[in-house]
Each structure stands twice: as structure tokens, then as C-alpha cells.
N, C-alpha and C. Protein backbone atom coordinates (compact mmCIF):
# COMPACT_ATOMS: atom_id res chain seq x y z
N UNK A 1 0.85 -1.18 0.00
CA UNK A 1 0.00 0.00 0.00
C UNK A 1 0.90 1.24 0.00
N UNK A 2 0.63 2.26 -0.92
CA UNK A 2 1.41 3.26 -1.03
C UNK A 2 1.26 4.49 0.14
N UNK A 3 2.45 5.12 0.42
CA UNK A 3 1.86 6.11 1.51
C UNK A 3 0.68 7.08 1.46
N UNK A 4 0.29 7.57 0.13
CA UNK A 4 -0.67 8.09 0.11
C UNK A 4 -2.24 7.63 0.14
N UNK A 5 -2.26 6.61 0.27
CA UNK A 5 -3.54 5.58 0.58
C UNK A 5 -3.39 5.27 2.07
N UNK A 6 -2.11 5.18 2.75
CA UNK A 6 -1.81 4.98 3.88
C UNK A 6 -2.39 6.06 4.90
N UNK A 7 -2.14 7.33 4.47
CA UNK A 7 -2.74 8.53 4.77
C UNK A 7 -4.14 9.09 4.45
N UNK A 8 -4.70 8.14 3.62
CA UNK A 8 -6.35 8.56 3.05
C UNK A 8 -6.99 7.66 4.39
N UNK A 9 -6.51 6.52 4.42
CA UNK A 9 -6.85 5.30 5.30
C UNK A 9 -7.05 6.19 6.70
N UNK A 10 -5.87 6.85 7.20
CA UNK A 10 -6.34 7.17 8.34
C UNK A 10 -6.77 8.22 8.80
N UNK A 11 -7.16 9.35 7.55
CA UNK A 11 -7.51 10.27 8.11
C UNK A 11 -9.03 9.71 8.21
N UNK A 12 -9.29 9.16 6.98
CA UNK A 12 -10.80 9.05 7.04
C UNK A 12 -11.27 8.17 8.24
N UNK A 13 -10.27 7.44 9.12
CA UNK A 13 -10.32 6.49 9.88
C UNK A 13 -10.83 7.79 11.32
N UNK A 14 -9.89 8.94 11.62
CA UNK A 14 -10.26 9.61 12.40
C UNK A 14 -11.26 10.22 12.30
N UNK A 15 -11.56 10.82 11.05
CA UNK A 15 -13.16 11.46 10.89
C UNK A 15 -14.35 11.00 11.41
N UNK A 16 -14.09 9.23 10.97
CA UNK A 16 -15.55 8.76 10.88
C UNK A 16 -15.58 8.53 12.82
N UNK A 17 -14.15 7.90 12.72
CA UNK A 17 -14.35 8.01 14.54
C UNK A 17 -14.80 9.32 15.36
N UNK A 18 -14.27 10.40 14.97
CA UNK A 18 -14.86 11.30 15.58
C UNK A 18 -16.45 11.46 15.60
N UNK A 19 -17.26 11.78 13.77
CA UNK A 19 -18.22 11.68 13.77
C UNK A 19 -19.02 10.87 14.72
N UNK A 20 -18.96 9.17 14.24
CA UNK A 20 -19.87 8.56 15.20
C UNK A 20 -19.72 8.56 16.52
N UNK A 21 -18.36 9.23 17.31
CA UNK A 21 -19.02 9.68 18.97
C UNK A 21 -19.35 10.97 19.00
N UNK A 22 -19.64 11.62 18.04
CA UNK A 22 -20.64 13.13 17.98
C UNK A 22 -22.02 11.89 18.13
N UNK A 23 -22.36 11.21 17.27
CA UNK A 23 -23.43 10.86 16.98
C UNK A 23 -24.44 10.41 18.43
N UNK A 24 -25.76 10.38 18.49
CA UNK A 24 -26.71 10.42 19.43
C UNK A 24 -27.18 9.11 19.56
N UNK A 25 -26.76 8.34 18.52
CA UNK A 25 -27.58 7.24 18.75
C UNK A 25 -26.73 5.82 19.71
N UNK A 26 -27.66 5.57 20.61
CA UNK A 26 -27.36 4.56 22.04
C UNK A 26 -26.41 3.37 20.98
N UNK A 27 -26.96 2.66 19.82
CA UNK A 27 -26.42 1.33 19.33
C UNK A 27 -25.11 1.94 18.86
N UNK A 28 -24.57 2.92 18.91
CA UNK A 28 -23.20 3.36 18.48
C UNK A 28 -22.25 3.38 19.47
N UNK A 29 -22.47 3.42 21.10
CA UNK A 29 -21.98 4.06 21.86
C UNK A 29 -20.32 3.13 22.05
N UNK A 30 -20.65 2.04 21.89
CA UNK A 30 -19.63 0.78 22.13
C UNK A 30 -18.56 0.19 21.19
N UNK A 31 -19.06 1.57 20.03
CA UNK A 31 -18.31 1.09 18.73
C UNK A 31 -16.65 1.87 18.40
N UNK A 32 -16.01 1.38 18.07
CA UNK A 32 -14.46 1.81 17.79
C UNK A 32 -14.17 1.45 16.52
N UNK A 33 -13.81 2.66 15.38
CA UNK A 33 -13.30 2.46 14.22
C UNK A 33 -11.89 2.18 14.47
N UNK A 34 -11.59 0.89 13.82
CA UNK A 34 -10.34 -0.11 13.77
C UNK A 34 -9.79 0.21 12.85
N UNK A 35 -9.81 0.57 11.72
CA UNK A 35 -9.19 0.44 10.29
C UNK A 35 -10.36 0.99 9.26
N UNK A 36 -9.64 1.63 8.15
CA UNK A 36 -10.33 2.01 6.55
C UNK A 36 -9.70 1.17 5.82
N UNK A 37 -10.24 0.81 4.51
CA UNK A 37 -9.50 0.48 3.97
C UNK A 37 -9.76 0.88 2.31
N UNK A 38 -9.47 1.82 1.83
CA UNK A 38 -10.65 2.49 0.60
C UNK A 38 -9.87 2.31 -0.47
N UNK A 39 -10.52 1.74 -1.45
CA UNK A 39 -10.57 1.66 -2.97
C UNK A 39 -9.71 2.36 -3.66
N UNK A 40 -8.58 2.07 -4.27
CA UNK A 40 -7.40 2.75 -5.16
C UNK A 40 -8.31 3.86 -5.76
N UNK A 41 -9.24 3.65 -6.36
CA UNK A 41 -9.93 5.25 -7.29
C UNK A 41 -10.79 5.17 -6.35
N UNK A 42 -10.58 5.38 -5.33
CA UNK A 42 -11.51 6.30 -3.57
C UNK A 42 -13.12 6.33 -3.58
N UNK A 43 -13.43 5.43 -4.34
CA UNK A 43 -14.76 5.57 -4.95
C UNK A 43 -16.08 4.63 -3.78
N UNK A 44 -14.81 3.93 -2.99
CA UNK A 44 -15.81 3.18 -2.12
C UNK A 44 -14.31 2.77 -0.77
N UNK A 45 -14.85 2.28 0.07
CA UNK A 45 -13.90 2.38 1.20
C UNK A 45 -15.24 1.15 2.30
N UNK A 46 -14.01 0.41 2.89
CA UNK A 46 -14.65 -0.30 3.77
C UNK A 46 -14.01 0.07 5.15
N UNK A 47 -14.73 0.25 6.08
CA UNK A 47 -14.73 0.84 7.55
C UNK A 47 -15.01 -0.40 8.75
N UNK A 48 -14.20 -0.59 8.91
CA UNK A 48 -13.74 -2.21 9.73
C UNK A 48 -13.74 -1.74 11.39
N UNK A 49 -14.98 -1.80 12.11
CA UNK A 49 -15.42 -1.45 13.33
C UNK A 49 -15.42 -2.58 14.45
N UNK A 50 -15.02 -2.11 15.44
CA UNK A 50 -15.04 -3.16 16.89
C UNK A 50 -16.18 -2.95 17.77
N UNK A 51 -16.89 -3.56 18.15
CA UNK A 51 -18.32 -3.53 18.68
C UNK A 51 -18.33 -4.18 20.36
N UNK A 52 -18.09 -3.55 21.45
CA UNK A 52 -17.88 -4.17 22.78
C UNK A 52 -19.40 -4.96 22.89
N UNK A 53 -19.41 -6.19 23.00
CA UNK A 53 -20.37 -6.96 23.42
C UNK A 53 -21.09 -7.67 22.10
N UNK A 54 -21.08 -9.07 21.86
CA UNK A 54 -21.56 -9.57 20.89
C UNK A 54 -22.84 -9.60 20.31
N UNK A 55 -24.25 -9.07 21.37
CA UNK A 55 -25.05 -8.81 21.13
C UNK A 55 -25.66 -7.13 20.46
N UNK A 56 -24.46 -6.52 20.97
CA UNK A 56 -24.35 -5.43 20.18
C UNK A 56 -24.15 -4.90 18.89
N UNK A 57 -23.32 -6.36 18.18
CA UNK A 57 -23.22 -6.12 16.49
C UNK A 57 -23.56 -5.70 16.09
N UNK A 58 -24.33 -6.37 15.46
CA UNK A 58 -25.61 -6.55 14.73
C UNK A 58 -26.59 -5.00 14.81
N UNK A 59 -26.68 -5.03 15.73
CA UNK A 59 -27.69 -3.69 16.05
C UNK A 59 -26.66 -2.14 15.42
N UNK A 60 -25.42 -2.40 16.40
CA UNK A 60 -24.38 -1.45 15.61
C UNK A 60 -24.07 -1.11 13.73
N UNK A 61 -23.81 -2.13 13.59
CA UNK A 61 -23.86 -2.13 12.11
C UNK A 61 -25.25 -1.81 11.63
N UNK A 62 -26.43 -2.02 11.91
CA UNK A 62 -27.47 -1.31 11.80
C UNK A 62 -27.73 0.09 11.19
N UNK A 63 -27.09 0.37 12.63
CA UNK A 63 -27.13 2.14 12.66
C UNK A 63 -26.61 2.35 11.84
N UNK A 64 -25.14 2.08 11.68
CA UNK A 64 -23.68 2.60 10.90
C UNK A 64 -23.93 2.54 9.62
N UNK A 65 -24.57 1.52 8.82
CA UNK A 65 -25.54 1.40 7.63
C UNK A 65 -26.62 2.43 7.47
N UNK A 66 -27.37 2.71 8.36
CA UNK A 66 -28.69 3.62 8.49
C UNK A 66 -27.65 5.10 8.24
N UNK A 67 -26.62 4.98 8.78
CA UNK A 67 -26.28 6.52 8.83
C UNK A 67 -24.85 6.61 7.65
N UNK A 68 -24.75 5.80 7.02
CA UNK A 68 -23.50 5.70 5.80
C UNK A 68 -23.67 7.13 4.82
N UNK A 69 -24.87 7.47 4.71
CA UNK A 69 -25.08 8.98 3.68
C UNK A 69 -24.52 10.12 4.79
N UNK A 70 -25.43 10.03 6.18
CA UNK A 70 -24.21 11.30 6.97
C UNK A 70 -22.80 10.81 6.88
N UNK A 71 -22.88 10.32 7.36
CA UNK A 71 -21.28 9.78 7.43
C UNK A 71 -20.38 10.40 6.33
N UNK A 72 -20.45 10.11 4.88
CA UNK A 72 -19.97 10.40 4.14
C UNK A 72 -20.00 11.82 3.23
N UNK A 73 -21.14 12.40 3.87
CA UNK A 73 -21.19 14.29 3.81
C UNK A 73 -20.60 14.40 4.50
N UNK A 74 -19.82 14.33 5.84
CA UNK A 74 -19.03 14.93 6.68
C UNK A 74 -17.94 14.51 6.09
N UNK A 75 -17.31 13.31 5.68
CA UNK A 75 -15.77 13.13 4.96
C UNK A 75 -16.44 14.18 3.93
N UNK A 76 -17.08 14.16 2.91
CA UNK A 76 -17.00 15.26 2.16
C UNK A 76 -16.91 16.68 2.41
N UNK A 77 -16.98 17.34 3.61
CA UNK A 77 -17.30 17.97 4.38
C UNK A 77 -15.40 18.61 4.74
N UNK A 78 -15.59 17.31 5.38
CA UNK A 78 -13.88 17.96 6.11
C UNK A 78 -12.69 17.28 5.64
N UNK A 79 -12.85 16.18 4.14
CA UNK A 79 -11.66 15.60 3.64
C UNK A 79 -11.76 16.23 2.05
N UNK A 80 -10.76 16.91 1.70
CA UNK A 80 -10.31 17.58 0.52
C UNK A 80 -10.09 15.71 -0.20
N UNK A 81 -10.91 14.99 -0.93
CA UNK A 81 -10.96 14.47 -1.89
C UNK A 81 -11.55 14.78 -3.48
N UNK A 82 -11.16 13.62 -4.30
CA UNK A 82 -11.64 14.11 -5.75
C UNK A 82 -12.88 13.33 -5.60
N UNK A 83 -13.24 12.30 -4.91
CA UNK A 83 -14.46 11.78 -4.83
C UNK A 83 -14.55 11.58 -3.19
N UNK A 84 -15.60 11.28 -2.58
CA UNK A 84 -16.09 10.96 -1.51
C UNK A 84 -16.93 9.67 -1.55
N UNK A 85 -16.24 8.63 -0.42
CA UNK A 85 -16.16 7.31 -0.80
C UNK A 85 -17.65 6.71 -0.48
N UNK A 86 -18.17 5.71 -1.16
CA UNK A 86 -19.50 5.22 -0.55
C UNK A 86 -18.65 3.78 0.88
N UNK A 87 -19.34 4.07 1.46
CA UNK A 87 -18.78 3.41 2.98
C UNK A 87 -19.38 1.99 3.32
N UNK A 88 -18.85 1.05 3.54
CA UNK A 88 -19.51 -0.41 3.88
C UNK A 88 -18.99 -0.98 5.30
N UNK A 89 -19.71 -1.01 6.23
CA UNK A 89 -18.74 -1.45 7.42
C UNK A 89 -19.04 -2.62 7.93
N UNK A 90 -17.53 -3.55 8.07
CA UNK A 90 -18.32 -4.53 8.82
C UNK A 90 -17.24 -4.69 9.74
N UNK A 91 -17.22 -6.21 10.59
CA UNK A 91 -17.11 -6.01 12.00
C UNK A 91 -15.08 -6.55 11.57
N UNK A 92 -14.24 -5.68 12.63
CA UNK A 92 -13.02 -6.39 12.52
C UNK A 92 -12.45 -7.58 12.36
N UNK A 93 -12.37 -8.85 11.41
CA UNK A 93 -11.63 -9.53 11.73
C UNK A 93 -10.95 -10.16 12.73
N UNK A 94 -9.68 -9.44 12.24
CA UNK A 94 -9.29 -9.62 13.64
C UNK A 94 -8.79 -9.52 14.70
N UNK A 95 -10.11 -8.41 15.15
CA UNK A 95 -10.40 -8.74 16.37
C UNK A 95 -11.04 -9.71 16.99
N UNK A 96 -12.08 -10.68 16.17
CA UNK A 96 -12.77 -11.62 16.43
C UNK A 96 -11.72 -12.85 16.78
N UNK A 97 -11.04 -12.71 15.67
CA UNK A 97 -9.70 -13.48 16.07
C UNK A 97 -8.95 -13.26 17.08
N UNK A 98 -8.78 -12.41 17.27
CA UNK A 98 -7.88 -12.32 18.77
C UNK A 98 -8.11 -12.92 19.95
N UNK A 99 -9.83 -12.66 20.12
CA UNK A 99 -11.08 -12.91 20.70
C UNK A 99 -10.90 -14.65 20.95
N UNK A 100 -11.13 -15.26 20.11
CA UNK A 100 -11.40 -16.66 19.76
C UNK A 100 -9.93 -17.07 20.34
N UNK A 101 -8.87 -16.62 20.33
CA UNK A 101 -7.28 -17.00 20.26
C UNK A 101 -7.70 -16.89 21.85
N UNK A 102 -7.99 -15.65 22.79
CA UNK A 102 -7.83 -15.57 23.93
C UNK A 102 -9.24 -17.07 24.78
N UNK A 103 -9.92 -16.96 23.91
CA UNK A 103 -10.86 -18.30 24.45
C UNK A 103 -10.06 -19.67 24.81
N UNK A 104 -9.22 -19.62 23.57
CA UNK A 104 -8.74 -21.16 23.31
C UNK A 104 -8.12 -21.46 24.82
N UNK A 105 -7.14 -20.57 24.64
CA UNK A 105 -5.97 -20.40 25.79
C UNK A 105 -6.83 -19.99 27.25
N UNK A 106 -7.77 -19.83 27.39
CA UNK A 106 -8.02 -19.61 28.94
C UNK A 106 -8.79 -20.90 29.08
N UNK A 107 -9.25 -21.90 27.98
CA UNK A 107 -9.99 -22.96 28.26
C UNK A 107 -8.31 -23.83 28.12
N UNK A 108 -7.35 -23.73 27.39
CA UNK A 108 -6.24 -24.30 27.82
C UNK A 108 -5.91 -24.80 29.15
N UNK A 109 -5.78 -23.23 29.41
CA UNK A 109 -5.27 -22.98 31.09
C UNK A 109 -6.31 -23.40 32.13
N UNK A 110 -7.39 -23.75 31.87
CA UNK A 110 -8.73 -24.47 32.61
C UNK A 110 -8.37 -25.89 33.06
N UNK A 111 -7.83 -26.24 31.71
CA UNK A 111 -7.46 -28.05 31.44
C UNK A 111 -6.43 -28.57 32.38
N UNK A 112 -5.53 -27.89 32.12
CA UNK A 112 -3.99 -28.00 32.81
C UNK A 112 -4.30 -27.53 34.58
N UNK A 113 -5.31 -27.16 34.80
CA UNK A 113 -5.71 -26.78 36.32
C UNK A 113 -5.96 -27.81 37.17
């Protein structure tokens, strides 16, 4: 990845984070933008979010979907691009992985007890 995608990645990464803790709505409150990752011709960008509590997903991504048109007037708003990206978010990787890695190992350490 070239530095200048490196730098699109995270500004838009701080924006949208800022935005959604401006935002009012309760299913957002638990959410942390992890990573961007946007489209060589900037035309679309995926927004890779961490969601505290598993029952919270779902509902999160909800919103974050419901609100993808604000979202992306404000990068248009406060990011000097030639286009302004359409936004798709889904849940981190891995972090889920990390998640699952720390399960294994505390049911490890259960065994060996």
C-alpha cells in the first residue's frame, strides 16, 4: 500500500471516529473504528469497526448502515478528496480473532488446572 492511501486510510479512519461519537444514537456508543480500507480510485472504502459486546453487532452495524449517507457528507465535508467514498462497514476480523485466540488459551489454562 502506497503512503498516500496509507494517509487517506487514516484520516478518514479519524473522521468517521470522531463523527460517530458526535453521533446520538445509544447502538453506536460501544463502537471503535479499527481500520479504513478504501478503494485505489476512492470511490468506495470499507470501515472495519469493533463492537464491545456480541449482542451489540448486529444492532451497531445497523445504525452505521442507516447513517452511511451522513457519514460520508461529513468526509465530504472535512476531507479535501476528488471523490467521496461510498462506505460499507463490517465487523473487525481480527479482532474476532484475537477474541477466539484468547478463548482457546483460557480454556487451555482451565485443562492443565
Amino acid at each position: 500500500m502506497s503512503d498516500r492511501m496509507m494517509r487517506v486510510n487514516s484520516t478518514l479512519r479519524e473522521v468517521l471516529a470522531e463523527e460517530i461519537e458526535r453521533m446520538s444514537d445509544s447502538r453506536l456508543e460501544l463502537v471503535s473504528v479499527t481500520a479504513v480500507d478504501t478503494a485505489p480510485n476512492l470511490r468506495s472504502a470499507i470501515v472495519y469497526v469493533d463492537v464491545l459486546g456480541d449482542a451489540a453487532r448486529e444492532p451497531a452495524l445497523t445504525a452505521l448502515r442507516g447513517a452511511a449517507k451522513r457519514l460520508q457528507a461529513v468526509i465530504g465535508a472535512e476531507v479535501r478528496m476528488k471523490y467521496t467514498p461510498t462506505l460499507e462497514f463490517k465487523i473487525d476480523p481480527g479482532i474476532t480473532g484475537g477474541e477466539r485466540i484468547d478463548e482457546i488459551l483460557r480454556e487451555l489454562s482451565q485443562e492443565e488446572e
